[in-house]
Protein backbone atom coordinates (compact mmCIF):
# COMPACT_ATOMS: atom_id res chain seq x y z
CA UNK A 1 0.00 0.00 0.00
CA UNK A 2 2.99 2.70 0.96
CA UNK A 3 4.38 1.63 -2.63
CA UNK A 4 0.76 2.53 -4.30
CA UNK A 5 0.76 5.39 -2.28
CA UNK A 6 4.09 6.83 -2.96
CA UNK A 7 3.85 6.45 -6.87
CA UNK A 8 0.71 7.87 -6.43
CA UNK A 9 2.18 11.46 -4.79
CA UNK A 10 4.92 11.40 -7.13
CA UNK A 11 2.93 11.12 -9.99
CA UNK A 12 0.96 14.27 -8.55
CA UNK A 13 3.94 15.88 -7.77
CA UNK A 14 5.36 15.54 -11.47
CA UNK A 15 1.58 16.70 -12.64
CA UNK A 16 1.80 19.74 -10.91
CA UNK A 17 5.28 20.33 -12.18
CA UNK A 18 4.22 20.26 -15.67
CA UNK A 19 1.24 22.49 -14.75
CA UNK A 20 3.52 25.16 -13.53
CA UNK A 21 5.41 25.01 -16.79
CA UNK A 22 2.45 25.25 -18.99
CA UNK A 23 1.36 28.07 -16.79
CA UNK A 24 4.12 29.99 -17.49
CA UNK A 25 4.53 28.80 -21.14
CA UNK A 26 1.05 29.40 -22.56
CA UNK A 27 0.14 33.05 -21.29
CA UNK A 28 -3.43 34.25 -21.48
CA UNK A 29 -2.31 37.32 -22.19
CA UNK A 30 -0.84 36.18 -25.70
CA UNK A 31 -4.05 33.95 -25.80
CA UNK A 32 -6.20 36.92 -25.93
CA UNK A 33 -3.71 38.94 -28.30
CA UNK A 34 -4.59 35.68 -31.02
CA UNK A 35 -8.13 35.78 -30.51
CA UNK A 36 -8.82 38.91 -30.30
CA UNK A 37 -6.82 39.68 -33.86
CA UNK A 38 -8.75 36.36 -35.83
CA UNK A 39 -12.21 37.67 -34.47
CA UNK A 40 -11.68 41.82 -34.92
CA UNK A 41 -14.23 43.17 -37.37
CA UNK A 42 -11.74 43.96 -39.79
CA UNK A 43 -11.29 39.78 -40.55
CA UNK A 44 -14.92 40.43 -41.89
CA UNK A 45 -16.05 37.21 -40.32
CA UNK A 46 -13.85 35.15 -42.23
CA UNK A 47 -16.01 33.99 -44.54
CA UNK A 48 -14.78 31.30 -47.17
CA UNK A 49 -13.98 33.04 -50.66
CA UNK A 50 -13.69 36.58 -48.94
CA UNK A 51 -10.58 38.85 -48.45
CA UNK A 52 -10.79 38.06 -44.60
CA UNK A 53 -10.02 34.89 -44.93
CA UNK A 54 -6.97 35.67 -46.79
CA UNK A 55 -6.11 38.21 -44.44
CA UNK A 56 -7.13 35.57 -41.14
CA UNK A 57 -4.15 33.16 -43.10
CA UNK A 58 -1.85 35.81 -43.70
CA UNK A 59 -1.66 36.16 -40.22
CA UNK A 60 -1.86 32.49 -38.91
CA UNK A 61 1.45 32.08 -41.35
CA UNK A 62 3.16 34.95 -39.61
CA UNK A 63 2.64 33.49 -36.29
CA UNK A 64 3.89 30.47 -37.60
CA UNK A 65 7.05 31.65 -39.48
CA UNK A 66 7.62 32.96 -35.75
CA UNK A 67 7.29 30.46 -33.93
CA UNK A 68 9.86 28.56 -36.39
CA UNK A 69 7.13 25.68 -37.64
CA UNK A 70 8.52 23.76 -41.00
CA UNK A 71 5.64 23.94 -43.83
CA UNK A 72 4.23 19.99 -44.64
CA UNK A 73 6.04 17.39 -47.17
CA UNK A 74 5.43 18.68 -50.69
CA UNK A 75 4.18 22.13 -49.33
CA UNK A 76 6.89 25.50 -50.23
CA UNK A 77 5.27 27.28 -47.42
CA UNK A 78 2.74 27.13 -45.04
CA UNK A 79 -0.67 27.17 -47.48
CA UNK A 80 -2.50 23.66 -48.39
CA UNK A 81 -3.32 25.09 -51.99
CA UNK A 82 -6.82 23.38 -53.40
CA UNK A 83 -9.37 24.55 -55.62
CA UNK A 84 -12.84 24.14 -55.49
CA UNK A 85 -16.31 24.66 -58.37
CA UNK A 86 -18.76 26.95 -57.18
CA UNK A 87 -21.81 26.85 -58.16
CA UNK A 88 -24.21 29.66 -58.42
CA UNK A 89 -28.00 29.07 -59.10
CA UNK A 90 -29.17 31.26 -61.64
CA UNK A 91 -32.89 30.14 -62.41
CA UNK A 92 -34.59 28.04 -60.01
CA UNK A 93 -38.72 27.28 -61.34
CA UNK A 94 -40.64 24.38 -59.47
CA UNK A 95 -44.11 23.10 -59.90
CA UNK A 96 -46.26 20.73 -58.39
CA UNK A 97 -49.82 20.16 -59.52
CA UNK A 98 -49.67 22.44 -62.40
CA UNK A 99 -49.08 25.44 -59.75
CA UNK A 100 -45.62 27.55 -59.69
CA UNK A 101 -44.45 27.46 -56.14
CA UNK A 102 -42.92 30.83 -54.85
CA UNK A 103 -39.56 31.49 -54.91
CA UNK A 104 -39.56 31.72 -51.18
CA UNK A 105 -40.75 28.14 -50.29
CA UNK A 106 -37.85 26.23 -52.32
CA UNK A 107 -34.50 25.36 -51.85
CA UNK A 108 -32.09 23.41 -54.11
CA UNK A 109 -29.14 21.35 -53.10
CA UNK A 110 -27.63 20.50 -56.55
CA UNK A 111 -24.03 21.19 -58.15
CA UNK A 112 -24.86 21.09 -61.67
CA UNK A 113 -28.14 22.22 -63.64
CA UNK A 114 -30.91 19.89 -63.95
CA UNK A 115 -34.79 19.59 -64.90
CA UNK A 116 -37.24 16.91 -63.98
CA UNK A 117 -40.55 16.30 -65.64
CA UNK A 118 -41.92 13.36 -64.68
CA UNK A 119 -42.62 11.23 -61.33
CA UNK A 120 -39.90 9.12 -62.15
CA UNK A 121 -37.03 11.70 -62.20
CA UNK A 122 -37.11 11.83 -58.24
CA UNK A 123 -38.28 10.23 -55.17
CA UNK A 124 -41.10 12.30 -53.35
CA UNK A 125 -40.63 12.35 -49.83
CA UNK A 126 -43.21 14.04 -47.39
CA UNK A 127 -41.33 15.26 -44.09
CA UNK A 128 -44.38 14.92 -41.78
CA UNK A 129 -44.74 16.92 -38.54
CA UNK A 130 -43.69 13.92 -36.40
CA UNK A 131 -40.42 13.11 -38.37
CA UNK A 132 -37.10 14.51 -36.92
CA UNK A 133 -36.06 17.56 -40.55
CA UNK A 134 -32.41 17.50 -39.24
CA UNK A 135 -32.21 13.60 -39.29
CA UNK A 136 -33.87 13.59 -42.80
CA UNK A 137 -32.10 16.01 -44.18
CA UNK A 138 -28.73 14.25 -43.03
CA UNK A 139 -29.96 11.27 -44.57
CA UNK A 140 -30.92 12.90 -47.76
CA UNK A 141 -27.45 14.52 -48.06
CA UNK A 142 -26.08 10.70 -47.41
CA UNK A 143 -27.66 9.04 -50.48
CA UNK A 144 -27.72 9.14 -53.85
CA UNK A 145 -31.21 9.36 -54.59
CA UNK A 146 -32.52 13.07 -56.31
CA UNK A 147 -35.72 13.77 -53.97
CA UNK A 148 -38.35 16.20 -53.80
CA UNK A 149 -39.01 16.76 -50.30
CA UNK A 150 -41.94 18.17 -48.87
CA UNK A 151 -41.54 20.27 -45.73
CA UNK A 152 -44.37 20.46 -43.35
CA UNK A 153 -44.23 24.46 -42.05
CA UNK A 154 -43.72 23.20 -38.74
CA UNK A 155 -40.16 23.14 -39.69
CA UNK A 156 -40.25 26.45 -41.43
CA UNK A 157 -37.29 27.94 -39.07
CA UNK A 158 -35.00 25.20 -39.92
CA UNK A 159 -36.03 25.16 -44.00
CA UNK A 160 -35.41 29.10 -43.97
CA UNK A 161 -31.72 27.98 -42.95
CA UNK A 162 -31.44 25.32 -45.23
CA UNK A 163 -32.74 27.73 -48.07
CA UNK A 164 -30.40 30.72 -47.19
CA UNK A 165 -27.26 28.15 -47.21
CA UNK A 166 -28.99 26.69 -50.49
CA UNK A 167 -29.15 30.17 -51.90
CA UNK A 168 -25.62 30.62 -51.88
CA UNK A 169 -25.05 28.15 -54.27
CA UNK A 170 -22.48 24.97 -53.37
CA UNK A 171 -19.13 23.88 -53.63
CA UNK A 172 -17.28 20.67 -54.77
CA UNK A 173 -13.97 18.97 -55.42
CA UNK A 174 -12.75 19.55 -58.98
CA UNK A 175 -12.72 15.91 -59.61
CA UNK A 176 -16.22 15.12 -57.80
CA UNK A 177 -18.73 13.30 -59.58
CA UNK A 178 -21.99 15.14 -60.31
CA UNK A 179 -24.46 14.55 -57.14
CA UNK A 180 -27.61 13.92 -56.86
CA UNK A 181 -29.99 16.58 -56.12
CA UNK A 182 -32.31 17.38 -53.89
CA UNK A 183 -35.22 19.64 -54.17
CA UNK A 184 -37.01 20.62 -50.71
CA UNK A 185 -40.84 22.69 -50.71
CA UNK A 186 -42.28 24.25 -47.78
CA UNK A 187 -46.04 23.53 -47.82
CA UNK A 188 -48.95 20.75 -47.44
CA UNK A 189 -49.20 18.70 -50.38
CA UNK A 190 -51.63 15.80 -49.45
CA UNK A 191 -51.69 14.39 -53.62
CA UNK A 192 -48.79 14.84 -55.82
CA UNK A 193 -50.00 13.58 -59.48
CA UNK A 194 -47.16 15.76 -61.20
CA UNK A 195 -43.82 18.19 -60.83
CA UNK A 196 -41.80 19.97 -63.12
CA UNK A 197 -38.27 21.24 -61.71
CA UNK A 198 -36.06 23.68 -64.07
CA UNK A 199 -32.77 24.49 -62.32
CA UNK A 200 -29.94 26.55 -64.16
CA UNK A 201 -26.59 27.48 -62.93
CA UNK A 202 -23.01 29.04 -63.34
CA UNK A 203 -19.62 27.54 -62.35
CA UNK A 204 -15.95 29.30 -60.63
CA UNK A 205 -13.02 27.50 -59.60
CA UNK A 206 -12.15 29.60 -56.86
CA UNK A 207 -8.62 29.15 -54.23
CA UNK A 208 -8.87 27.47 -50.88
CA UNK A 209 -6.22 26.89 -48.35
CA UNK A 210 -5.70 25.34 -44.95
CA UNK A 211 -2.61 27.29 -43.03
CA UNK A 212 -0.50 24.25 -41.87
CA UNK A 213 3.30 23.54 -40.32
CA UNK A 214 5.05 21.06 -38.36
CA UNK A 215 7.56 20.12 -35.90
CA UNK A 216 9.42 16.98 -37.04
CA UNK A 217 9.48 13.83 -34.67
CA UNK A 218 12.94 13.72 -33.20
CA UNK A 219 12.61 9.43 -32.83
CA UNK A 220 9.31 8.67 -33.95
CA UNK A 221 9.23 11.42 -37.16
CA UNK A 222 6.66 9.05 -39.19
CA UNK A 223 4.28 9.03 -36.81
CA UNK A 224 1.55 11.72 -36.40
CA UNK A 225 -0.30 13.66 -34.02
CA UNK A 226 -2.73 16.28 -35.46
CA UNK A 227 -3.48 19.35 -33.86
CA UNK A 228 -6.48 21.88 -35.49
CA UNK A 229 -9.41 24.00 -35.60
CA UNK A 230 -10.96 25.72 -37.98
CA UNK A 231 -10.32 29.50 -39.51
CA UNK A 232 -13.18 30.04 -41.05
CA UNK A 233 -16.86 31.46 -40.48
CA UNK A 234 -19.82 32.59 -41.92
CA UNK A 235 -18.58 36.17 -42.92
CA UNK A 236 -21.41 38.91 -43.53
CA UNK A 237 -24.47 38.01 -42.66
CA UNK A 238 -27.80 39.37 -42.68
CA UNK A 239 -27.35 42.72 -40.03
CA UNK A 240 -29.31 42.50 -36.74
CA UNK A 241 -29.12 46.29 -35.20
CA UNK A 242 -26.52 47.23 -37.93
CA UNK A 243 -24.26 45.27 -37.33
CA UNK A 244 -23.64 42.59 -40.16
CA UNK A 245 -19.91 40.94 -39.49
CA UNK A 246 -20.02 37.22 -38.05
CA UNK A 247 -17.21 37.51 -35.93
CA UNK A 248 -16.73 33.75 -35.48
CA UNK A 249 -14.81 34.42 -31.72
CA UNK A 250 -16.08 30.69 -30.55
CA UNK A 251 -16.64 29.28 -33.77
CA UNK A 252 -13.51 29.11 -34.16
CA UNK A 253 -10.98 31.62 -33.50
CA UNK A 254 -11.04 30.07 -30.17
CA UNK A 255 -9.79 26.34 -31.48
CA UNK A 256 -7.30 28.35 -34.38
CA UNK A 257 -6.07 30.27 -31.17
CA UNK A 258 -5.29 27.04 -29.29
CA UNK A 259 -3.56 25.69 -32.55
CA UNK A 260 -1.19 28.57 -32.48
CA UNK A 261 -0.99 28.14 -28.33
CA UNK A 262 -0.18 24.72 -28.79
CA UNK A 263 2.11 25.29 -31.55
CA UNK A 264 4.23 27.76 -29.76
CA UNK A 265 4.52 25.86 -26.36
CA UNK A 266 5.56 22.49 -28.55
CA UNK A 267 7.85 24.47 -30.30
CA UNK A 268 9.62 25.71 -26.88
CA UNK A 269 9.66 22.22 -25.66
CA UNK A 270 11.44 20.78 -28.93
CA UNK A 271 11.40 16.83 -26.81
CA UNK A 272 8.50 15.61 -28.89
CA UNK A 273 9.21 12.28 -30.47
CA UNK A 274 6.43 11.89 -33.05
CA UNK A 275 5.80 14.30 -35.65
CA UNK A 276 3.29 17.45 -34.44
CA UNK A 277 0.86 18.58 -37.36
CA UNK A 278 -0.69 22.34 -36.44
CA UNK A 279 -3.51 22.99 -38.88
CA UNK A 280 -6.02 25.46 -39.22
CA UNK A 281 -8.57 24.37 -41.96
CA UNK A 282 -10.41 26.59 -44.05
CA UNK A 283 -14.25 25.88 -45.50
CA UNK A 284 -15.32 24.21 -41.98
CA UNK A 285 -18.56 26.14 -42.42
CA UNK A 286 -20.05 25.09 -45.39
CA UNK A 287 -19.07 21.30 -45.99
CA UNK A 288 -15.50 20.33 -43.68
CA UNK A 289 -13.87 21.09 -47.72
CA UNK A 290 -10.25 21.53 -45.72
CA UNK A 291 -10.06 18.49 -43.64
CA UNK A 292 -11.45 16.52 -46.44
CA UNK A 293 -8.56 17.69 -48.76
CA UNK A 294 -6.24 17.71 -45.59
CA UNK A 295 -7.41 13.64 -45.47
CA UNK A 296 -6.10 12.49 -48.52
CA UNK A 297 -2.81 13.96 -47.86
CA UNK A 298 -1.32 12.15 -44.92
CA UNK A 299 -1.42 8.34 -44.44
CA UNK A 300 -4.53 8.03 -41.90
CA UNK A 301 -2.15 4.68 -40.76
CA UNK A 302 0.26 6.59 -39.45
CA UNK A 303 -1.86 9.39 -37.81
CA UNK A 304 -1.83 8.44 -34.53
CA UNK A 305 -4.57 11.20 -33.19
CA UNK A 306 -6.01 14.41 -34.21
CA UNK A 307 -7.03 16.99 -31.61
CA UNK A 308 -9.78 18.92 -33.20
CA UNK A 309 -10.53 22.20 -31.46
CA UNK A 310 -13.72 23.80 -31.61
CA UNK A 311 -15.51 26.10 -29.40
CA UNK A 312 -13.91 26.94 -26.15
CA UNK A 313 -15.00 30.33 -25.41
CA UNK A 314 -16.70 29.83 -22.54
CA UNK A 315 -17.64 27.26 -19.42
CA UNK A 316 -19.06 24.21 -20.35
CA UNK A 317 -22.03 22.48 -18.96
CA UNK A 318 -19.61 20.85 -16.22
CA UNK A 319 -18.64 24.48 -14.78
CA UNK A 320 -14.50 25.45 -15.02
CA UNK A 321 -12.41 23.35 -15.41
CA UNK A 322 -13.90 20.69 -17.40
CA UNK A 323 -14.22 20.14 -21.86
CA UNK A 324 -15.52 17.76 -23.50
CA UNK A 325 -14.97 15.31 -25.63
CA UNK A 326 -16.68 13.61 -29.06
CA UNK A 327 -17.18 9.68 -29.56
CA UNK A 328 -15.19 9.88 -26.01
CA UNK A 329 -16.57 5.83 -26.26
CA UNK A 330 -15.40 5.12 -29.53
CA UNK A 331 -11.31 5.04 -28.04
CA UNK A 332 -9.22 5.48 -25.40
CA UNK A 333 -8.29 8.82 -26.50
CA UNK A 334 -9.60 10.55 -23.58
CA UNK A 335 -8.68 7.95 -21.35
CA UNK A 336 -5.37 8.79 -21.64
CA UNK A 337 -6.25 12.41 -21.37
CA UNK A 338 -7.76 12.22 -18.22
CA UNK A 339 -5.13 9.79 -16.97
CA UNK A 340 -2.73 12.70 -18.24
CA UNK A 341 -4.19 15.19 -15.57
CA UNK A 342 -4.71 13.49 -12.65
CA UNK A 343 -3.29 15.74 -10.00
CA UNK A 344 -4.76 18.84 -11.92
CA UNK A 345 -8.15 20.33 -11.26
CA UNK A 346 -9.31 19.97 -15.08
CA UNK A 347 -11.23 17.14 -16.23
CA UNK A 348 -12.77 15.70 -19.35
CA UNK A 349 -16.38 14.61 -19.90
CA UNK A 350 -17.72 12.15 -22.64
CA UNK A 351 -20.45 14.58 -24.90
CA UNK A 352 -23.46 15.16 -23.25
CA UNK A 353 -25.16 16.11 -26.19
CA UNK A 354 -24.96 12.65 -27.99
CA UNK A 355 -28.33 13.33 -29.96
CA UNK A 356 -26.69 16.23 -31.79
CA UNK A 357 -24.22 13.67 -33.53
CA UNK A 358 -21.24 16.10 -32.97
CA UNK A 359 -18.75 13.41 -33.55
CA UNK A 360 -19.29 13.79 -37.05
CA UNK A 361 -19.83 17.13 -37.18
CA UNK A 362 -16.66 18.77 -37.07
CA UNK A 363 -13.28 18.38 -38.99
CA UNK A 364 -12.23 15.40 -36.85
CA UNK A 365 -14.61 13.45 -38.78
CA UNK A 366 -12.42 13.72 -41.94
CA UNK A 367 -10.08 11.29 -40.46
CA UNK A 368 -12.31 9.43 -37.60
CA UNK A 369 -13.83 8.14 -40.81
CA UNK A 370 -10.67 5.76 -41.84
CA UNK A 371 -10.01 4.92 -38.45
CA UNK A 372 -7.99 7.72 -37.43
CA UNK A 373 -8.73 8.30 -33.08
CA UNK A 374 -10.03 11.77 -33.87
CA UNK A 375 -11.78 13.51 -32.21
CA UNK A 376 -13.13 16.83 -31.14
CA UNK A 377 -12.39 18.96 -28.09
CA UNK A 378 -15.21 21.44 -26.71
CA UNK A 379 -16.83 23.16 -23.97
CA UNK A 380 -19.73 25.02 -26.00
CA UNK A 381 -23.38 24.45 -24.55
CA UNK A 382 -24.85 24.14 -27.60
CA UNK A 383 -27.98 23.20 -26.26
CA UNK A 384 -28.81 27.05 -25.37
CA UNK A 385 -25.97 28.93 -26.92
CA UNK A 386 -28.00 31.53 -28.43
CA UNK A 387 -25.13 33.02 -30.16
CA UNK A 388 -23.53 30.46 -32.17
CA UNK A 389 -24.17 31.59 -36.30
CA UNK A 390 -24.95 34.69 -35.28
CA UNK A 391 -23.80 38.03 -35.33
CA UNK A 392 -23.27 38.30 -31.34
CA UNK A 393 -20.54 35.87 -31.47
CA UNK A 394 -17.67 38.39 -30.91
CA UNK A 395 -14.87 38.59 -28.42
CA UNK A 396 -16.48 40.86 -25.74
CA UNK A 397 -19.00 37.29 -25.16
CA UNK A 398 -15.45 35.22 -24.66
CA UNK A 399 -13.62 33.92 -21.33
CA UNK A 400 -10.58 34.02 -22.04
CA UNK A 401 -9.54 32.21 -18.94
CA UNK A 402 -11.86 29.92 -19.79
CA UNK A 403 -9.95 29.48 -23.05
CA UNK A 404 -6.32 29.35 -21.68
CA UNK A 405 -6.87 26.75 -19.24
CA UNK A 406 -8.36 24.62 -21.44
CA UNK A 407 -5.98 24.73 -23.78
CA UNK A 408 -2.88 24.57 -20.89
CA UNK A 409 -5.25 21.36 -20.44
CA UNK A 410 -4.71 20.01 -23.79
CA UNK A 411 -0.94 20.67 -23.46
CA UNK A 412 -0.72 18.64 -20.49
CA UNK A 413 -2.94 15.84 -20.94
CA UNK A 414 -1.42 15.02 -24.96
CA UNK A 415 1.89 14.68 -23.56
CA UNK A 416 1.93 11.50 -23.63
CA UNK A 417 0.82 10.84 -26.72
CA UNK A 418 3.40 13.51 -28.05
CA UNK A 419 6.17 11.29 -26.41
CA UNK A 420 4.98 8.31 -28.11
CA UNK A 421 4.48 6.59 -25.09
CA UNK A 422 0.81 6.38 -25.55
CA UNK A 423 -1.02 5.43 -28.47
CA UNK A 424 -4.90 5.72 -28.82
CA UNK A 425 -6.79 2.40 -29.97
CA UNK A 426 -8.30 3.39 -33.71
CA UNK A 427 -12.23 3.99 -33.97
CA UNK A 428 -14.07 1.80 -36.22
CA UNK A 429 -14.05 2.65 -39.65
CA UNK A 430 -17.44 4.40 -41.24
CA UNK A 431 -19.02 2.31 -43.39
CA UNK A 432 -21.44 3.77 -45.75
């Protein structure tokens, strides 16, 4: 029992050791300097295509040519260059029953121009009060049927967000194949005998980029771990009291902050044995495009985890202290974590929001879905966060404390895993 309880004081001792070095190594001071530059109003909310992106990964690349990251494999600098087809709808005309429906009550998920004219061109499916829109629309999204869904007005919130996204137009890999479409109505349509869809559109290939640099493993170089969050938002946005700019402070200049926290105290460390990836993807907002093209250029077999950050502005539904963590069941990911800070006051919680399927929500997702032990760090209460997508999400809403010990938290509690002396079991592959 004295041996137990020995290695037990000595492993708090060496806990609180490394939390006095993070404390003095990751300085919420410098935490708030990141944030507070990704989220000003002069990023213009980030928004994919816009100048504030590029100027948001202008200035990720200076704070990593400072902190003295090496740009990825095949990469002369910092940028993961892709492009992506937008498309644009120019002419959108549905019917059903002979009668036009208004403009207002459709929205088209398509990328290339299409027109139906008879039952058989698409499956008609009735979205009934008692059937779950976000669920069906997921699942709708997941095949590779074209549908005409018909949206009962209960849902007409939710359809008013799928239409403004839809309205926008959408965005694809150069090389995808064409999709299938979907077509979604808002109304009551008890008989449908006919429907005539004309949809018309224009193409761009337009630049992306995710901001990305590494610290080479100094004995275990060919093994990864992934570190990111993403560096985009929503942009300008309709204005509510004149103000227009989606500042995107939580979502996610907080986890691009952490990135370049985590990046910087790594960097001062210089012991880490595997490989250190610090990424901050671009296009999170309207498909995951970045981590998706990040995906297919590392070797998910040798990626040995991915610490996605997203959200940690503020307290999370545990009080201080405390994050948590998606598909926590799915590996021992944040077994290891926790193990990682015993002796500290921070701990981490499985999601308590397993209905909103976060797990494959976020950028993790790009590699949890070839077995890569990704997964997603947070503390947001998303359940009554009433300013996530909206205008209000700016830095005078943020804790920064809040954010620095979380992220001092993610520094202590991936050491392990750094060292290579830990390695997370894989998650089971997704099978579609």
């Amino acid at each position: 029992m004295k041996k137990f309880l020995f290695a037990g004081a000595l492993l708090a001792l060496s806990a609180g050791a490394f939390a006095q070095d993070v404390d003095k190594m990751i300085k919420q001071d410098d935490v708030e300097r990141i944030i507070k530059t990704l989220s000003a109003d002069d990023m213009q909310g980030r928004g994919t295509f816009t100048p504030g992106i590029e100027k948001a990964a202008q200035f990720i690349e200076g704070e990593y040519k400072q902190i003295g990251l090496q740009p990825m494999e095949g990469n002369s600098g910092y940028r993961q260059n892709f492009s992506m087809i937008k498309t644009v709808p120019v002419k959108t005309e549905v019917t059903i029953n002979g009668v036009a429906i208004p403009a207002d009550n459709v929205a088209i998920a398509g990328s290339s121009a299409f027109s139906w004219n008879k039952l058989e061109d698409a499956e008609i499916v009735k979205i009934t009060p008692d059937k779950d829109l976000r669920k069906e629309y997921i699942s709708a999204l997941q095949s590779d049927k074209n549908m005409l869904l018909l949206i009962d007005p209960k849902f007409e919130a939710m359809f008013k967000r799928v239409r403004g996204r839809s309205a926008g137009g959408s965005v694809a890999f150069k090389d995808a194949p064409a999709k299938h479409a979907l077509v979604f109505v808002l109304g009551i349509f008890d008989d449908v005998k006919s429907f005539t869809v004309n949809y018309d559109v224009k193409n761009q290939e337009l630049p992306l980029f995710n901001v990305a640099g590494i610290i080479p493993g100094k004995t275990k170089p060919n093994e990864y771990v992934v570190f990111s969050g993403h560096y985009d938002h929503l942009g300008i946005i309709a204005p509510v009291k004149g103000d227009s700019i989606a500042n995107g402070a939580d979502d996610d200049a907080s986890g691009t902050t952490a990135v370049i926290s985590l990046a910087k105290y790594y960097k001062k460390l210089d012991n880490n044995a595997r490989t250190l990836v610090f990424v901050a993807f671009t296009a999170e907002e309207i498909g995951e495009y970045g981590s998706q093209y990040f995906a297919k250029t590392v070797d998910p077999e040798k990626v040995v985890a991915m610490f996605n950050i997203e959200m940690i502005g503020k307290a999370s539904k545990f009080g201080q202290n405390s994050a948590f963590i998606t598909g926590y069941e799915r590996s021992d990911f944040g077994t290891i974590l926790q193990k990682n800070l015993e002796g500290t006051a921070f701990k981490f919680y499985p999601d308590p929001y397993p209905a909103e399927d976060l797990f494959y929500r976020s950028d993790n997702a790009s590699l949890a879905k070839v077995g890569v032990p990704a997964h997603t760090i947070s503390t947001d209460q998303i359940d009554i966060d009433k300013l996530y997508h909206t205008v209000g999400d700016e830095f005078s809403t943020l804790d920064v404390g809040n954010i620095t010990s979380t992220i001092r938290a993610i520094a202590l509690s991936s050491r392990t895993i750094v060292a290579g002396t830990d390695t997370p079991t894989r998650v089971a592959k997704l099978e579609r």
